[in-house]
N, C-alpha and C. Protein backbone atom coordinates (compact mmCIF):
# COMPACT_ATOMS: atom_id res chain seq x y z
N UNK A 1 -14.72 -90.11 63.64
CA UNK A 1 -15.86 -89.23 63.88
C UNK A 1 -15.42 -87.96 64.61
N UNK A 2 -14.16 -88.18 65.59
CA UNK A 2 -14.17 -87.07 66.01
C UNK A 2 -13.56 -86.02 65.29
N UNK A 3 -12.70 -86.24 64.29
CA UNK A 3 -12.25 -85.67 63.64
C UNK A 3 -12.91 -84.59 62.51
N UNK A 4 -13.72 -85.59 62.40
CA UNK A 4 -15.10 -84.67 61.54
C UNK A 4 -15.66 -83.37 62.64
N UNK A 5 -15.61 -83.84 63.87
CA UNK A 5 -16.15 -82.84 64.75
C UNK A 5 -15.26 -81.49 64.71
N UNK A 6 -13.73 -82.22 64.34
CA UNK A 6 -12.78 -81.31 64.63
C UNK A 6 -12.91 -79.79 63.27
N UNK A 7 -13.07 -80.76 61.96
CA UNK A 7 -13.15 -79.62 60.92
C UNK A 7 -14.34 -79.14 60.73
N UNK A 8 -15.54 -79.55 61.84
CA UNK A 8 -16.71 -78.58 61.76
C UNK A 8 -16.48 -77.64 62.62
N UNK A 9 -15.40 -77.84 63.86
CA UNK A 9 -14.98 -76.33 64.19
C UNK A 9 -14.64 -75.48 63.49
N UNK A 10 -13.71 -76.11 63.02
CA UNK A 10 -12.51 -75.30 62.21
C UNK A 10 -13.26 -74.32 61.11
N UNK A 11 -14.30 -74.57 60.54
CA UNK A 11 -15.58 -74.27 59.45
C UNK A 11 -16.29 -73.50 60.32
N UNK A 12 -16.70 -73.81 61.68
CA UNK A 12 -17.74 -72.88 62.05
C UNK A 12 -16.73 -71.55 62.74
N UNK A 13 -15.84 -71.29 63.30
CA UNK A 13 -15.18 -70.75 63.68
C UNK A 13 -14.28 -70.00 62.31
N UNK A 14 -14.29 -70.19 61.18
CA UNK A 14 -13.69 -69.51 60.13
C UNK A 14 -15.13 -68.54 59.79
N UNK A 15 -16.58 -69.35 59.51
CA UNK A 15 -17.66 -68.55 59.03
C UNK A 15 -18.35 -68.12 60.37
N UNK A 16 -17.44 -67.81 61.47
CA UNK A 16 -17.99 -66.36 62.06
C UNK A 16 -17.20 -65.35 61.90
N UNK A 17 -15.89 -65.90 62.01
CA UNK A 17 -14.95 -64.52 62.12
C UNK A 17 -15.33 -64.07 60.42
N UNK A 18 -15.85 -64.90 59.05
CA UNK A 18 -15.68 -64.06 58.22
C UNK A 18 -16.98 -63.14 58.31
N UNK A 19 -18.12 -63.80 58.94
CA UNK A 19 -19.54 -62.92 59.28
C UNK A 19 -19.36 -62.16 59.99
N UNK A 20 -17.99 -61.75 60.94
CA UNK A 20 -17.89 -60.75 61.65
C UNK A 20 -17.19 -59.48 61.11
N UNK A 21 -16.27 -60.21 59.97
CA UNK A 21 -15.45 -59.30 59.34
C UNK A 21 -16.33 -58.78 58.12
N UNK A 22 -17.20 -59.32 57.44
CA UNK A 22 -18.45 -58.32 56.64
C UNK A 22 -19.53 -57.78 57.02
N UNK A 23 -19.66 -58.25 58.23
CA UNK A 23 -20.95 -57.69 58.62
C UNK A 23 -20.42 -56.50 59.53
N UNK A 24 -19.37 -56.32 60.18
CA UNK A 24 -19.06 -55.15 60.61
C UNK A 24 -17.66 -54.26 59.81
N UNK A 25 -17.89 -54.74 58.92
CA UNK A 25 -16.97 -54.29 57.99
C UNK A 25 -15.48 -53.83 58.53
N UNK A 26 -14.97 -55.21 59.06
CA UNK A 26 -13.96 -54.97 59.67
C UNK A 26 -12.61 -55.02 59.15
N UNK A 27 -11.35 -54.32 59.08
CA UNK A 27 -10.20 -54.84 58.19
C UNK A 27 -9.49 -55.69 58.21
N UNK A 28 -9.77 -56.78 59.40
CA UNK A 28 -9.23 -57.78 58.99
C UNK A 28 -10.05 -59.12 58.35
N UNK A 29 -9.73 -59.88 57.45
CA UNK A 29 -10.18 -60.83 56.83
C UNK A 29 -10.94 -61.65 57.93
N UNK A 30 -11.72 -62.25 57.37
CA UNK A 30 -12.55 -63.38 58.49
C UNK A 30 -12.06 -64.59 59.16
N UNK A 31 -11.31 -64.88 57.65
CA UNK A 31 -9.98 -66.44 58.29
C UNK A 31 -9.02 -65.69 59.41
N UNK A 32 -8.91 -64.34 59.68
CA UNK A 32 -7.85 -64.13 60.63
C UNK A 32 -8.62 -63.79 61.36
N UNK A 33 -10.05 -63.40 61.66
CA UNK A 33 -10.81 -63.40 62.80
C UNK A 33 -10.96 -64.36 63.43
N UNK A 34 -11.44 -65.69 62.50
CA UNK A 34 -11.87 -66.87 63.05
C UNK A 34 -10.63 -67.64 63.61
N UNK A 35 -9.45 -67.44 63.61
CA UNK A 35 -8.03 -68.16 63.85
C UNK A 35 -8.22 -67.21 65.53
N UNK A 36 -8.57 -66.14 65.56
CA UNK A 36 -8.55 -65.49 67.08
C UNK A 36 -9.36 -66.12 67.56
N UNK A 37 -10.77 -66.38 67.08
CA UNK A 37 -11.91 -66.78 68.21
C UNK A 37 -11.18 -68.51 68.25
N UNK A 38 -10.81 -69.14 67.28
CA UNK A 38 -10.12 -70.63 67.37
C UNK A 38 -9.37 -70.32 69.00
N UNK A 39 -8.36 -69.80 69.26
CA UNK A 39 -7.45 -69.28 69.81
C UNK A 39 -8.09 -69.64 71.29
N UNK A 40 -9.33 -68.62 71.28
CA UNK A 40 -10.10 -68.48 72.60
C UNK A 40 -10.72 -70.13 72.63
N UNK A 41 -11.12 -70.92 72.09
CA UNK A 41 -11.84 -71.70 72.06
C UNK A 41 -11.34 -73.09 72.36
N UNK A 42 -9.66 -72.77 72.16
CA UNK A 42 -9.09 -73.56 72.35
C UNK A 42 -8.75 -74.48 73.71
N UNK A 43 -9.33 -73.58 74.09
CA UNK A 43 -8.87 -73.32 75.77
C UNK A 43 -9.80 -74.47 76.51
N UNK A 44 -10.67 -74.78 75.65
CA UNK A 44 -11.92 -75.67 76.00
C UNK A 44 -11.68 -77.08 74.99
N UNK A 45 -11.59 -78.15 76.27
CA UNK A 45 -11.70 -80.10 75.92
C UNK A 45 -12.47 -79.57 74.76
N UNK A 46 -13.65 -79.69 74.90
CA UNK A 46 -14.50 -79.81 73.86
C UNK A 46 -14.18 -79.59 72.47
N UNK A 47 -13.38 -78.36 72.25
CA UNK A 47 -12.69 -78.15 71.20
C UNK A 47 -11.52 -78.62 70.57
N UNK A 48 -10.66 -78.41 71.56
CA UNK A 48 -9.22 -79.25 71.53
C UNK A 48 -9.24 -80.05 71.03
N UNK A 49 -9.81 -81.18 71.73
CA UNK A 49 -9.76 -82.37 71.38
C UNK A 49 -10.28 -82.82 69.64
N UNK A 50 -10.97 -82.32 69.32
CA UNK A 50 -11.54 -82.93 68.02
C UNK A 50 -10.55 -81.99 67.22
N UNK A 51 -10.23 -80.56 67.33
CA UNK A 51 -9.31 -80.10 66.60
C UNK A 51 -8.08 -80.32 66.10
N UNK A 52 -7.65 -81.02 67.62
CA UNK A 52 -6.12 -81.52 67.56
C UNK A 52 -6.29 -82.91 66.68
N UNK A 53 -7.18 -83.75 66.55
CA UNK A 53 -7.11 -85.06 65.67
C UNK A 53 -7.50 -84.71 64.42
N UNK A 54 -8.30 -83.51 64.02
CA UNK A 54 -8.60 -82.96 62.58
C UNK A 54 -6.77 -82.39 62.55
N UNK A 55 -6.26 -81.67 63.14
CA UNK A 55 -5.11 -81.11 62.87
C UNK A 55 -3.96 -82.03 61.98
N UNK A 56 -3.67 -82.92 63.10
CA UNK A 56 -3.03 -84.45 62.79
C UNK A 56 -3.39 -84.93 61.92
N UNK A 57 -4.55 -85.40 61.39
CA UNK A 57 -5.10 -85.75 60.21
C UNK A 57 -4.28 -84.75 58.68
N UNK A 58 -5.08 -83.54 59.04
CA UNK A 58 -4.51 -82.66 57.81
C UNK A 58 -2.73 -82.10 57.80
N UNK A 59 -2.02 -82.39 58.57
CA UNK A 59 -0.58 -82.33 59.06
C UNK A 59 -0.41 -83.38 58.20
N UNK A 60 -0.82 -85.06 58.19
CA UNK A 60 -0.36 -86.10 57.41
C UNK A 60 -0.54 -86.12 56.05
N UNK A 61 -1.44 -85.21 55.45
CA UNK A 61 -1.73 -85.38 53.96
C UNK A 61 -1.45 -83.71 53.60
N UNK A 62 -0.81 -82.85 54.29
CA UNK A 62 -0.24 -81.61 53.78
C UNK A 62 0.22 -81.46 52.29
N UNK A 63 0.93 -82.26 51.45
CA UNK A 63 1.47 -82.39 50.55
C UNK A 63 0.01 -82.17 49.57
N UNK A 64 -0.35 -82.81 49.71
CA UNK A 64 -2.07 -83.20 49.05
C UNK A 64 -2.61 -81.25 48.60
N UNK A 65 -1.81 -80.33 49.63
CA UNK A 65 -3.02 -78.85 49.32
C UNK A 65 -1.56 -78.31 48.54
N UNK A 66 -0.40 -78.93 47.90
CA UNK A 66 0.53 -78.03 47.21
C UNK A 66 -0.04 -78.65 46.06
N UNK A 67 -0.77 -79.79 45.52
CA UNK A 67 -1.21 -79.88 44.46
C UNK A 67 -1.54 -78.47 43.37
N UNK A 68 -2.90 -78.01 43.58
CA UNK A 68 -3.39 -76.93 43.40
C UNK A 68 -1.97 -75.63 43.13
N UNK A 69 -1.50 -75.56 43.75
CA UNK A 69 0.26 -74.56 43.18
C UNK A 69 0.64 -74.99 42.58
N UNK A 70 0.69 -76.56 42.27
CA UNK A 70 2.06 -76.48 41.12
C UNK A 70 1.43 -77.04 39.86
N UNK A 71 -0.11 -76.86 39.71
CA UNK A 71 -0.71 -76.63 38.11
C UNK A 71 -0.65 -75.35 38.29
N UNK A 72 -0.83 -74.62 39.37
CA UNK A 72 -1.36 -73.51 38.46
C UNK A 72 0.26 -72.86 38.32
N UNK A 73 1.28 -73.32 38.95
CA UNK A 73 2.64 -72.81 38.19
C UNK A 73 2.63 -73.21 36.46
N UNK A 74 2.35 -74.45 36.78
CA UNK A 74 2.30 -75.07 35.41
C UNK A 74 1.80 -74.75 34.19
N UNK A 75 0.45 -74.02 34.57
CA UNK A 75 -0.23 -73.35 33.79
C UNK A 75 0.57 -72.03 33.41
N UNK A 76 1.12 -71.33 34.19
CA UNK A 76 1.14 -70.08 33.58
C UNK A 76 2.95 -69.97 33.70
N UNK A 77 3.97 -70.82 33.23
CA UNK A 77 5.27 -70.87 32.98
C UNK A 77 5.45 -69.86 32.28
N UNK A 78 5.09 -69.31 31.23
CA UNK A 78 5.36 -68.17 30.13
C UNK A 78 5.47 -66.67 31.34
N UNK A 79 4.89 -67.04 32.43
CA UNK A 79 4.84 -65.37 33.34
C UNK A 79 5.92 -65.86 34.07
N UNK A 80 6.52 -67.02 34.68
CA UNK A 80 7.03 -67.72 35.95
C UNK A 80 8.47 -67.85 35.11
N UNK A 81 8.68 -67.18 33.63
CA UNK A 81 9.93 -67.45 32.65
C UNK A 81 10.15 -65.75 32.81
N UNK A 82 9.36 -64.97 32.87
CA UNK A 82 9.32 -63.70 32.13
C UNK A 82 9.83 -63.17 34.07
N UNK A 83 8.87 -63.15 35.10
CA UNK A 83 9.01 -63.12 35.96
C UNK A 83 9.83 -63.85 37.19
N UNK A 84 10.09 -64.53 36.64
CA UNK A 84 11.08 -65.98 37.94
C UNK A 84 12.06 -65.08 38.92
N UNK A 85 13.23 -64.27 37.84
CA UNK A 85 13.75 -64.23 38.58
C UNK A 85 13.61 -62.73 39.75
N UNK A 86 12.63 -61.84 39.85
CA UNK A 86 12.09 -61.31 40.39
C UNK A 86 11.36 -61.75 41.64
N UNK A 87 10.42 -62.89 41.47
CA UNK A 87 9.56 -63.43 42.12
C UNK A 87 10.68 -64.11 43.02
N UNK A 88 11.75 -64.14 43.00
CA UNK A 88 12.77 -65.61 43.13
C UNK A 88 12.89 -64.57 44.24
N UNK A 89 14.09 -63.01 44.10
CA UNK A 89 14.24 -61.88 44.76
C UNK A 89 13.42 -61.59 45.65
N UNK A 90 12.39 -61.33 45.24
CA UNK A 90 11.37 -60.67 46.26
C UNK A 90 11.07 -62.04 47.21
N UNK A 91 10.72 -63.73 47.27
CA UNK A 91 10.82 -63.90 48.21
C UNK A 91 11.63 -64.28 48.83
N UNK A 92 13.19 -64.51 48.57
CA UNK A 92 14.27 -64.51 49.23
C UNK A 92 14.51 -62.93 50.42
N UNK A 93 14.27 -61.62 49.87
CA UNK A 93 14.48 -60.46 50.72
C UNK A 93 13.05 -60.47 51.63
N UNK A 94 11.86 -60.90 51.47
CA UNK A 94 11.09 -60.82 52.66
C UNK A 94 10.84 -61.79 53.46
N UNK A 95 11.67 -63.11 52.93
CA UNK A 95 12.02 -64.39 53.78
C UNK A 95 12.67 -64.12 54.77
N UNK A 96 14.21 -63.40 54.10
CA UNK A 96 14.97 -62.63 55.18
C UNK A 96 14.51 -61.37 56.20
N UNK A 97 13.57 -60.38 55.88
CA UNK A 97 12.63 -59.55 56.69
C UNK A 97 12.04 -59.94 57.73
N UNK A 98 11.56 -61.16 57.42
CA UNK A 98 10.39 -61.85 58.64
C UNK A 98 11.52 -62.77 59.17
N UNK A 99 12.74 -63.24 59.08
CA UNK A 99 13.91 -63.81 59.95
C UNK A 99 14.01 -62.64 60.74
N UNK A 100 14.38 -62.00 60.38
CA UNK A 100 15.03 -60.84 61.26
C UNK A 100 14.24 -59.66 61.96
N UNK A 101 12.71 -59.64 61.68
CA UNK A 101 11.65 -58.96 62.64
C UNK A 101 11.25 -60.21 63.38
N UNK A 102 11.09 -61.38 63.24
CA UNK A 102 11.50 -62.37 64.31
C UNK A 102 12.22 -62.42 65.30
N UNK A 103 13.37 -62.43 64.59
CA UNK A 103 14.59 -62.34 65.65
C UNK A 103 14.45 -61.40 66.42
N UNK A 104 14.35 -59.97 66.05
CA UNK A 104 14.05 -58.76 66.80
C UNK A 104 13.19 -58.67 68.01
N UNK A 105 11.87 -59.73 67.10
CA UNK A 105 10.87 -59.07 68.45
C UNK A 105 11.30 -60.53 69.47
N UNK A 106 12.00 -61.38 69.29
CA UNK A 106 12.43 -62.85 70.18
C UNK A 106 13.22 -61.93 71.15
N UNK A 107 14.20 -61.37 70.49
CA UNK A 107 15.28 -60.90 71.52
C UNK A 107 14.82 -59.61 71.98
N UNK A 108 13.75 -58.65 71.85
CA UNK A 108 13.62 -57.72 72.50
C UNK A 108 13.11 -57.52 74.42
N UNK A 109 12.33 -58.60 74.42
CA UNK A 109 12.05 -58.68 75.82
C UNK A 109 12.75 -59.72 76.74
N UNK A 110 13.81 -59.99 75.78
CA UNK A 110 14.90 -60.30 76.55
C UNK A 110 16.06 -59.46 77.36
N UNK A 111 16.65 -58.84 76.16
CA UNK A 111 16.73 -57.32 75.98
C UNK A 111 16.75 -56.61 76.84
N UNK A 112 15.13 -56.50 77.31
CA UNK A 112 14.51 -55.61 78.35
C UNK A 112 14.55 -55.72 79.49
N UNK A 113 14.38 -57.83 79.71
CA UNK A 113 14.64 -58.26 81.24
C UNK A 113 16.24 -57.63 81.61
N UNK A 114 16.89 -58.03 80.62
CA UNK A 114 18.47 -57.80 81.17
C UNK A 114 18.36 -56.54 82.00
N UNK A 115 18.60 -55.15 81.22
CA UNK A 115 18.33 -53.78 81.47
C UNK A 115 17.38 -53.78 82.75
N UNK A 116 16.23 -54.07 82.85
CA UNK A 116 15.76 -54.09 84.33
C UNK A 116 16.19 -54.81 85.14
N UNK A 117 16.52 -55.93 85.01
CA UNK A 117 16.67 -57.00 86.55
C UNK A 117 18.35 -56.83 86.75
């Protein structure tokens, strides 16, 4: 039961940030609004708790949401033949992008302590 409590957060906290992001016509998407107000909310038992056992729950059956990707790879092989090895490129070089603006911003305020202290 509590768990159910947990993904009616997770639901009510996605359909505000997206009611916040159309109704004030904001540029960021609503799922990335509602992941901020999650954020704040977190901070509170009340939430935590049922979130973190909805979390755990959907952590154990993860495999279960790649379903849905690999028909629809399946479905459309004739673009994934024509395109592969492009698609292959492009996410190997922005795999490596987000390693290394990672790394960057990890080691920058490290960086910074050195230089000051």
């Amino acid at each position: 039961m509590n768990g159910l409590r947990g993904l009616a957060w997770l639901l009510v906290f996605q359909s505000i940030g997206e009611a916040l992001s159309r109704g004030l016509s904001l540029p960021l998407p609503g799922p990335v609004l509602g992941m901020m107000l999650m954020l704040v909310g977190l901070r509170f038992e009340r939430v935590r708790g049922p979130v973190g056992e909805c979390a755990t729950f959907l952590l154990q059956h993860l495999s279960l949401l790649f379903i849905p990707v690999g028909v629809g790879v399946m479905t459309h092989l004739a673009l994934v033949s024509q395109y592969g090895g492009r698609m292959l490129l492009v996410i190997a070089l922005s795999t490596w992008i987000g390693l290394g603006v990672t790394a960057l911003v990890l080691y920058w305020p490290d960086r910074r302590k050195k230089e000051n202290g």
